[in-house]
C-alpha atoms as a PDB file:
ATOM      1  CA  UNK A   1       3.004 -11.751  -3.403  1.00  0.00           C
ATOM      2  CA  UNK A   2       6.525 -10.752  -2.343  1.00  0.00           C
ATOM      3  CA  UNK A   3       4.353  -7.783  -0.646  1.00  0.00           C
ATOM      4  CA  UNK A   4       2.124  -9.876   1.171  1.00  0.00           C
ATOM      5  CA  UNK A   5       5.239 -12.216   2.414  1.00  0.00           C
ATOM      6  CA  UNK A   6       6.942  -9.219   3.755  1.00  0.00           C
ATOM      7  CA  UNK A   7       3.818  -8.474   5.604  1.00  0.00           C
ATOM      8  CA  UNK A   8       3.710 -11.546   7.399  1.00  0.00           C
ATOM      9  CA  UNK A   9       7.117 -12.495   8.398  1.00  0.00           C
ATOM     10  CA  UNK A  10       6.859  -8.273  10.206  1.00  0.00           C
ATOM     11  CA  UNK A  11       3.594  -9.425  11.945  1.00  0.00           C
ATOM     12  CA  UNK A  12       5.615 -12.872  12.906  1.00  0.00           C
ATOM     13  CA  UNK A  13       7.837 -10.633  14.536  1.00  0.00           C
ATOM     14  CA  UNK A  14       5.344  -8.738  16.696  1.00  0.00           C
ATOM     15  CA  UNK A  15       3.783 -12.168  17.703  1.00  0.00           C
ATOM     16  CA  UNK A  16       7.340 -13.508  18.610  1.00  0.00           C
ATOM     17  CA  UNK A  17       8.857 -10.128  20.606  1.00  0.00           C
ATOM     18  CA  UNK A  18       5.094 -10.399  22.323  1.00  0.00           C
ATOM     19  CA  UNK A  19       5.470 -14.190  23.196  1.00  0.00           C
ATOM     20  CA  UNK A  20       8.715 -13.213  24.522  1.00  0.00           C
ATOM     21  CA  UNK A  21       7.702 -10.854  27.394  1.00  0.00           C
ATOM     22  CA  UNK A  22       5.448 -13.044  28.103  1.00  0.00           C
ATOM     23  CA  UNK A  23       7.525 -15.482  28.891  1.00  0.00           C
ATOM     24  CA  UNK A  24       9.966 -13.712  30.611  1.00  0.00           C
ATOM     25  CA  UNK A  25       7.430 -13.137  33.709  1.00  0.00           C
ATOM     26  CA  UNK A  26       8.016  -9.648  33.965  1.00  0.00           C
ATOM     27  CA  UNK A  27       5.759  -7.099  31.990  1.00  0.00           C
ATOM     28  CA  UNK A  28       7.771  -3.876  30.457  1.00  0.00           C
ATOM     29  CA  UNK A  29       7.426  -1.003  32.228  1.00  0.00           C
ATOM     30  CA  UNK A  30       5.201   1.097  30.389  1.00  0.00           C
ATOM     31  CA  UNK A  31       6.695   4.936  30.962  1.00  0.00           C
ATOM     32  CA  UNK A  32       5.120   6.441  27.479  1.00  0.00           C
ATOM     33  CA  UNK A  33       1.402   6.434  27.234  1.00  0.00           C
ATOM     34  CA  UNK A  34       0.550   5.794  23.205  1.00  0.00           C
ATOM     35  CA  UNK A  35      -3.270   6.522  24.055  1.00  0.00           C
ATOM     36  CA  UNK A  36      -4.768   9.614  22.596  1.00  0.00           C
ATOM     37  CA  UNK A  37      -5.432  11.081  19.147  1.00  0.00           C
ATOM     38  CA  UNK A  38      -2.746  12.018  17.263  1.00  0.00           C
ATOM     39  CA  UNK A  39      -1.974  13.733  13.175  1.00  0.00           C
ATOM     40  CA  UNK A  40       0.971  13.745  11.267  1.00  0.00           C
ATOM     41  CA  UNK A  41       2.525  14.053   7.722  1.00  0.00           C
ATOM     42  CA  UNK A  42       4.291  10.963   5.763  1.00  0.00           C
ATOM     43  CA  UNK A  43       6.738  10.793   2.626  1.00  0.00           C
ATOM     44  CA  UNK A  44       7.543   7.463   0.682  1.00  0.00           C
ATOM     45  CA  UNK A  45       8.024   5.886  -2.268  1.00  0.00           C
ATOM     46  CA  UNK A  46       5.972   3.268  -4.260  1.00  0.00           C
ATOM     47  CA  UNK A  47       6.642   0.256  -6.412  1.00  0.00           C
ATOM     48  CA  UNK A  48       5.070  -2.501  -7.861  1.00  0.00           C
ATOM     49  CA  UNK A  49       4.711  -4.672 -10.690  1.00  0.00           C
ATOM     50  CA  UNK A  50       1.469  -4.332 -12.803  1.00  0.00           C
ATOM     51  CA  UNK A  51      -0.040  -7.471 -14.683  1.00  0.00           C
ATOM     52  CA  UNK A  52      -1.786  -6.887 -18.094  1.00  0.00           C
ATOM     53  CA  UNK A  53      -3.202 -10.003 -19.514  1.00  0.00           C
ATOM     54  CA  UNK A  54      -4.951  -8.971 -22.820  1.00  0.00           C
ATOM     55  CA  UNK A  55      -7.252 -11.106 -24.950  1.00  0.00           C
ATOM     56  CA  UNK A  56      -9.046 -11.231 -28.249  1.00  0.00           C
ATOM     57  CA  UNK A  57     -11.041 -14.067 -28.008  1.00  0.00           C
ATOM     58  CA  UNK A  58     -11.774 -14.852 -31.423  1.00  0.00           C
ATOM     59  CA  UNK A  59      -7.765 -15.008 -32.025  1.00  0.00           C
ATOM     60  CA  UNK A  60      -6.785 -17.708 -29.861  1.00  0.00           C
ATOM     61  CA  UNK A  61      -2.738 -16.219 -30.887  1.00  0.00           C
ATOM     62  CA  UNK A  62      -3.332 -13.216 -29.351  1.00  0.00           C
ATOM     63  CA  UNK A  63      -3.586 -13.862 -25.859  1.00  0.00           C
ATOM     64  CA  UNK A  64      -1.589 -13.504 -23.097  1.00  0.00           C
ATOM     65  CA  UNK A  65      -0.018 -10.972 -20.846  1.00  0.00           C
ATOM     66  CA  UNK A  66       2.417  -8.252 -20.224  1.00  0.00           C
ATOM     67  CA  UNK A  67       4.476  -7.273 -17.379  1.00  0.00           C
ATOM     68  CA  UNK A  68       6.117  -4.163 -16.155  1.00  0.00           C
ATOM     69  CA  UNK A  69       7.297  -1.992 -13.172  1.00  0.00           C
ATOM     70  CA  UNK A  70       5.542   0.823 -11.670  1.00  0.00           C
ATOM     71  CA  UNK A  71       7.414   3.302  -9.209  1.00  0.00           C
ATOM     72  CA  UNK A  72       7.706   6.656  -7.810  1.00  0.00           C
ATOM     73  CA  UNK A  73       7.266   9.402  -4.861  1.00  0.00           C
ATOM     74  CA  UNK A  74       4.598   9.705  -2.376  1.00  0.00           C
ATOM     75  CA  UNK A  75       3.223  12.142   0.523  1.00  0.00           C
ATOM     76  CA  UNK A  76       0.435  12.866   2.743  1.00  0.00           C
ATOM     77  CA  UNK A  77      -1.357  13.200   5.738  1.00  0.00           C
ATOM     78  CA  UNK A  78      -2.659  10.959   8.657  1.00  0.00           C
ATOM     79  CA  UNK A  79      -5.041  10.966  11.614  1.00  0.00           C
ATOM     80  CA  UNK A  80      -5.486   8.295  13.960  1.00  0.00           C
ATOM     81  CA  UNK A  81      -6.113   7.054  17.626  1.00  0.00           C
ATOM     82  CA  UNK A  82      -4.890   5.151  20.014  1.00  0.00           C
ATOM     83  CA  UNK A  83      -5.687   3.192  23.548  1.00  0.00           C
ATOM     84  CA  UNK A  84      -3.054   1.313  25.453  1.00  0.00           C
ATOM     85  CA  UNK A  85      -3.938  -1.256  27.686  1.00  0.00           C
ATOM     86  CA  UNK A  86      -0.919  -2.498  29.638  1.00  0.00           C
ATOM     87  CA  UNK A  87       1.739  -2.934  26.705  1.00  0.00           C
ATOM     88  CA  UNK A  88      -1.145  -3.847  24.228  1.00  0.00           C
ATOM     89  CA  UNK A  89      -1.992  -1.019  21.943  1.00  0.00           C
ATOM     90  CA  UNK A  90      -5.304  -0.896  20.012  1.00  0.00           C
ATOM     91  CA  UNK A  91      -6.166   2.067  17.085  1.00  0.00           C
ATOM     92  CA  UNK A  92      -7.588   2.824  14.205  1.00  0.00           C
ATOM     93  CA  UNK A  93      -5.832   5.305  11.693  1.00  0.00           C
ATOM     94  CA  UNK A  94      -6.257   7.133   8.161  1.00  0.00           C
ATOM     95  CA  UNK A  95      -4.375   8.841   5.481  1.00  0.00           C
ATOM     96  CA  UNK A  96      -3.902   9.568   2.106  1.00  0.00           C
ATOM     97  CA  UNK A  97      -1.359  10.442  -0.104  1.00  0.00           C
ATOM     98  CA  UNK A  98      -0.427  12.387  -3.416  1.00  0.00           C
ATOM     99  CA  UNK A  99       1.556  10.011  -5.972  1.00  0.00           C
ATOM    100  CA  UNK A 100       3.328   9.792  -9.129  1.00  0.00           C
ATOM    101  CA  UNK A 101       3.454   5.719  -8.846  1.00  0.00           C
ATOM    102  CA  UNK A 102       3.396   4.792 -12.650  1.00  0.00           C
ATOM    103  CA  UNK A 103       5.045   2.791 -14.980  1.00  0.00           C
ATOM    104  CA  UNK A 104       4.775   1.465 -18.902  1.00  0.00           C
ATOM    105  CA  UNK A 105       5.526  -1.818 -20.704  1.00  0.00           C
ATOM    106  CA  UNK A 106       7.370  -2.745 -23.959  1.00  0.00           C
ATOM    107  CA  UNK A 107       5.770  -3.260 -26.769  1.00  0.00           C
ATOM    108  CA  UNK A 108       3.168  -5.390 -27.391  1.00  0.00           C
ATOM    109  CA  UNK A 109       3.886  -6.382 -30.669  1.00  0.00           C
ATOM    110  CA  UNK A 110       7.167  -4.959 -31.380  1.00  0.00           C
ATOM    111  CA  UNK A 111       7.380  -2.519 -34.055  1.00  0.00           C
ATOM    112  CA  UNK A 112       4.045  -1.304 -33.783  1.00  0.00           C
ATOM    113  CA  UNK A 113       4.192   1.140 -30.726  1.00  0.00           C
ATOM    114  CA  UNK A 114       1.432   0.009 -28.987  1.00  0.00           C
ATOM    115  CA  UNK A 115       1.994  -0.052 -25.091  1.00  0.00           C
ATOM    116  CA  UNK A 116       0.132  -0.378 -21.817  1.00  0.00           C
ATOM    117  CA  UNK A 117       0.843   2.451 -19.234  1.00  0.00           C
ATOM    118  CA  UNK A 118      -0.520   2.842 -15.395  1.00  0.00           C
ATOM    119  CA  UNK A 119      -0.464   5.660 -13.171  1.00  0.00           C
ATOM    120  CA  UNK A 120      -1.727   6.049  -9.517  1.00  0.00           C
ATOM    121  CA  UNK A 121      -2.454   9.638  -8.958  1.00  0.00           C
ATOM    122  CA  UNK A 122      -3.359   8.892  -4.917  1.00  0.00           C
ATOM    123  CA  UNK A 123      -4.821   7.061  -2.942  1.00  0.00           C
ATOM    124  CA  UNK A 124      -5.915   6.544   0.852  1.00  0.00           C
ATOM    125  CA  UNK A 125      -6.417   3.824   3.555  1.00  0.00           C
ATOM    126  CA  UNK A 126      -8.710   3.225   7.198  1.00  0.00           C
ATOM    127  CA  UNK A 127      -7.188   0.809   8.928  1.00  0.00           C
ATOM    128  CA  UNK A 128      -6.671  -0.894  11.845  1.00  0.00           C
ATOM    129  CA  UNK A 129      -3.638  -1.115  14.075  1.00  0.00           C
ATOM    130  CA  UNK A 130      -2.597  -3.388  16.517  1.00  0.00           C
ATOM    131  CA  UNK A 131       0.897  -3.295  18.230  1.00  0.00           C
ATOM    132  CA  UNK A 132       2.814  -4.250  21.166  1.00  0.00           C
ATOM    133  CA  UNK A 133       4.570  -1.384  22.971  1.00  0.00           C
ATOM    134  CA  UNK A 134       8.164  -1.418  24.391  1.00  0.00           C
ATOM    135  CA  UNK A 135       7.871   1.822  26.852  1.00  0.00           C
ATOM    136  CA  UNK A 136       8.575   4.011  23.605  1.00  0.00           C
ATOM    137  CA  UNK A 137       8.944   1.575  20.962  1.00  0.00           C
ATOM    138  CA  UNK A 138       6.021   0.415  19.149  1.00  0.00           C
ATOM    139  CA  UNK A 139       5.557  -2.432  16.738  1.00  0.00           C
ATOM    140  CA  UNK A 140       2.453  -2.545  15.136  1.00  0.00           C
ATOM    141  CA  UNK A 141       0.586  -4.898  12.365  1.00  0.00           C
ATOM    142  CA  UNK A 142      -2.023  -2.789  10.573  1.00  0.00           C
ATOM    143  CA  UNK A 143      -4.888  -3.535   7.510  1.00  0.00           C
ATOM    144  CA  UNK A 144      -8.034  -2.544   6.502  1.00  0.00           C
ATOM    145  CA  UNK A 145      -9.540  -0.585   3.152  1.00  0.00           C
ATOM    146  CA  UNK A 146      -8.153   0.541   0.505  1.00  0.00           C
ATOM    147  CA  UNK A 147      -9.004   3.690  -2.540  1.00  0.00           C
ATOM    148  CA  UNK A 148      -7.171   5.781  -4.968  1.00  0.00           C
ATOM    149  CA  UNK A 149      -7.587   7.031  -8.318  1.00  0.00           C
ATOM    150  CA  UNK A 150      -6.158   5.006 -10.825  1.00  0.00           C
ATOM    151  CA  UNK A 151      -5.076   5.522 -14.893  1.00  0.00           C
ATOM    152  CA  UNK A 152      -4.567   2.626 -17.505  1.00  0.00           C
ATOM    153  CA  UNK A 153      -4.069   3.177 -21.210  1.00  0.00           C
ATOM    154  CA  UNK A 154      -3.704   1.022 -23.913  1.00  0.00           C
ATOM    155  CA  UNK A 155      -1.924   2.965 -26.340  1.00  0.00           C
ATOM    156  CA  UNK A 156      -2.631   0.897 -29.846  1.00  0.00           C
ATOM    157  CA  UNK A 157      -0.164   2.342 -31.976  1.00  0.00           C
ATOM    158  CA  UNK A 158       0.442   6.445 -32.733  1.00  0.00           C
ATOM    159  CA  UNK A 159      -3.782   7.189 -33.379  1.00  0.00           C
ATOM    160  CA  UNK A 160      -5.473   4.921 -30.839  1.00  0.00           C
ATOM    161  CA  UNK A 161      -5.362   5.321 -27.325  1.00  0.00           C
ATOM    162  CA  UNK A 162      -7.934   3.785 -24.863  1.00  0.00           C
ATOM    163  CA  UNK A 163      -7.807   4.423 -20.776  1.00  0.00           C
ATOM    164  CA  UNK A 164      -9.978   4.011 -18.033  1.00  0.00           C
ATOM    165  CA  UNK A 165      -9.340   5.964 -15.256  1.00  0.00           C
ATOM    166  CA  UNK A 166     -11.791   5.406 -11.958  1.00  0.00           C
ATOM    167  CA  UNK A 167     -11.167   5.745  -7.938  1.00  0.00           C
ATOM    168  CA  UNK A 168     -10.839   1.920  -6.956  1.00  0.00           C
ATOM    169  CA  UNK A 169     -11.886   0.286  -3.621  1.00  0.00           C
ATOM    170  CA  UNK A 170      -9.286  -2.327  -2.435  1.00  0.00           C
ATOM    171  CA  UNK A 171      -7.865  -3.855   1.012  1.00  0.00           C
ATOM    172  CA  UNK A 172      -4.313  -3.097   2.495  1.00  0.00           C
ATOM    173  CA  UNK A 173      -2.207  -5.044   4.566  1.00  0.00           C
ATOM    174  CA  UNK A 174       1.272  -3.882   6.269  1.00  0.00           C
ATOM    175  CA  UNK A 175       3.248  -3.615   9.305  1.00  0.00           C
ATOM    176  CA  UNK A 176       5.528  -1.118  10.872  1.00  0.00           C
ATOM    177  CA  UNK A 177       7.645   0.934  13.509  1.00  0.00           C
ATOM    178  CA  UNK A 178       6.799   4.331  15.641  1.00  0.00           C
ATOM    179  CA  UNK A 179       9.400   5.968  18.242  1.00  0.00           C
ATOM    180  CA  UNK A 180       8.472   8.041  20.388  1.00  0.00           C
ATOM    181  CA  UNK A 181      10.901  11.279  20.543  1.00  0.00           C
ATOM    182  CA  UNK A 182       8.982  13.345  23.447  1.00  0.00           C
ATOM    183  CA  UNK A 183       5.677  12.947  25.106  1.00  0.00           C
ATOM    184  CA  UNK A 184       3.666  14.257  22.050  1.00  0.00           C
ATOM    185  CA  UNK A 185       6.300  13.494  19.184  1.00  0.00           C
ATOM    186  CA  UNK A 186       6.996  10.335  17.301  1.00  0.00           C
ATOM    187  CA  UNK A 187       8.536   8.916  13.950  1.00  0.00           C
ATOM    188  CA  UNK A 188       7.287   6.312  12.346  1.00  0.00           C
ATOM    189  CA  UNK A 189       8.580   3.953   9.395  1.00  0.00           C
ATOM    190  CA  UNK A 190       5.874   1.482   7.485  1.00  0.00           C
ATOM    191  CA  UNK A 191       5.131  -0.541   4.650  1.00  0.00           C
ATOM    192  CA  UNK A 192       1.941  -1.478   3.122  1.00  0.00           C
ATOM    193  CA  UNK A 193       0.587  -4.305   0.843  1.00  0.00           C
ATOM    194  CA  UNK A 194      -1.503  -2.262  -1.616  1.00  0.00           C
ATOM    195  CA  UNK A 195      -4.213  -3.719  -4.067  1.00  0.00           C
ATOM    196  CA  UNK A 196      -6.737  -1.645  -5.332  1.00  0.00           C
ATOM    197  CA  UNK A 197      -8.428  -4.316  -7.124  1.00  0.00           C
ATOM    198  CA  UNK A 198      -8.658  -5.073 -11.224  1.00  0.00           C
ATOM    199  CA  UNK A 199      -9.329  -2.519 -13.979  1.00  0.00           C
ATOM    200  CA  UNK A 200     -10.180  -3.892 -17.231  1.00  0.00           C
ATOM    201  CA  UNK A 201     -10.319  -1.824 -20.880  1.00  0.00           C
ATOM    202  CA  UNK A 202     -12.391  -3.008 -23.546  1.00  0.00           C
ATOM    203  CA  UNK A 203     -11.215  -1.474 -26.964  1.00  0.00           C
ATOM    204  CA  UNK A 204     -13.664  -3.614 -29.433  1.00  0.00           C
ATOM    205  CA  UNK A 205     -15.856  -5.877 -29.607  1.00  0.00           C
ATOM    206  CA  UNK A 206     -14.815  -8.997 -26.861  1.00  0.00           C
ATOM    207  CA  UNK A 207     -11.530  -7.578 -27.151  1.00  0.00           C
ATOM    208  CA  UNK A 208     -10.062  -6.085 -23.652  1.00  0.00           C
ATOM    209  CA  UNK A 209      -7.170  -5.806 -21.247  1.00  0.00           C
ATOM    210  CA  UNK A 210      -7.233  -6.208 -17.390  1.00  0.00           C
ATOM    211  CA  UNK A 211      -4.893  -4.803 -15.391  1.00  0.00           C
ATOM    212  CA  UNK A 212      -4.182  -5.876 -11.708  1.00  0.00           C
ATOM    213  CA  UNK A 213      -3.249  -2.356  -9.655  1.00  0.00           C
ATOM    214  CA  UNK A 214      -1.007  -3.911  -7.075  1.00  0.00           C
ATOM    215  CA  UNK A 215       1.555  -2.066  -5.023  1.00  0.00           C
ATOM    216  CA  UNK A 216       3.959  -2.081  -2.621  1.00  0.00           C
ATOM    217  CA  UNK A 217       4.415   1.622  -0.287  1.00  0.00           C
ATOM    218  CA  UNK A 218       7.408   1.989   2.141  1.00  0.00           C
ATOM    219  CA  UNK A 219       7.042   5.746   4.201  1.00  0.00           C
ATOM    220  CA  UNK A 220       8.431   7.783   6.752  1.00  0.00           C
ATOM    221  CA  UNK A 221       6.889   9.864   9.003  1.00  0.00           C
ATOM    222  CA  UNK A 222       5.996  12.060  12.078  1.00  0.00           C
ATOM    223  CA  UNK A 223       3.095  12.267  15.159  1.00  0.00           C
ATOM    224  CA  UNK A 224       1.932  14.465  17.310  1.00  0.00           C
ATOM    225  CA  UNK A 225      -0.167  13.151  19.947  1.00  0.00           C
ATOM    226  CA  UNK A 226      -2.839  15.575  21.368  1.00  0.00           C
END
């Protein structure tokens, strides 16, 4: 959610510095031309807060739900295009990314050792973008799909351990920042919303977790426009 909110008030922004030109009377010179394909490379980091509600639903007092912070390092690739029209700037753009997001909660029922982990191994995104371009400045609102490969585990004690691990479809939502340095170079900083949709592991008989595999991504990165 706090994802989501952080998206929103950044594409408020975009709306609002838009409005503003507008109203001013005067469009921006455009001197930089964002139009064209362009590839570059991205590092960042990932965190979230995964959601395990568990339920056996014969034992009404053992219900409920765990939960616990997932982090860590990401990198990857992108490929994208762009067409400018006046100071409106219209694309479409893809990556993906290697990552060690993952994270583990307490225990369940303490004393026992049994704990729920999640990892995201990668995952990707084809989006749209949408931005309004200050000569070399651009501020952009971006969303579309979704995928990675995702990991949980239910770890039931020291013997037991059941995991489901599957490449999820999901929807993205972010916003973000790209400079342009020369004609062909620019740097970029972005976040995206992440959810790549509910995983759920069933260990017996109506007995099973689900897991929500929500993230926020903050990254860096670097263009070069054909």
């Amino acid at each position: 959610m706090k994802g989501l909110l952080f998206a929103s008030a950044l594409l408020s922004l975009i709306g609002g510095q838009a409005l503003a030109a507008d109203a001013s009377g005067a469009e921006p010179a455009t001197v930089h031309d964002w139009s064209g394909v362009y590839v570059g490379g991205q590092i960042g980091y990932g965190f979230g807060r995964t959601d395990a509600a568990y339920n056996l639903p014969n034992t009404p007092t053992i219900r409920g739900s765990q939960d616990y912070d997932t982090d860590g390092f990401l990198g990857g690739v992108q490929i994208g295009y762009n067409y400018q029209i006046d100071s409106a700037v219209l694309g479409v753009e893809a990556d993906v990314s290697g990552a060690g997001i993952k994270g583990h909660s307490d225990e369940i029922t303490s004393g026992l050792g049994d704990v729920y982990d999640t990892k995201v191994d990668w995952f990707g995104t084809l989006r749209a973008r949408a931005g309004y371009a200050f000569d070399g400045t651009l501020i952009y609102g971006t969303g579309g799909l979704a995928f990675g490969s995702v990991e949980n585990r239910y770890l039931d004690g020291p013997l037991d351990s059941f995991s489901e691990k599957n490449t999820k479809v999901g929807w993205t939502i972010g916003a973000g920042l790209e400079q342009a340095i020369t004609d062909h170079w620019s740097a970029k900083f972005e976040y995206q919303y992440v959810d790549l949709r509910d995983q759920t592991i069933d260990y017996a008989p109506n007995s099973n977790t689900t897991f929500d595999n929500t993230f926020n991504a903050v990254k860096i990165g670097m263009n070069y426009k054909f």
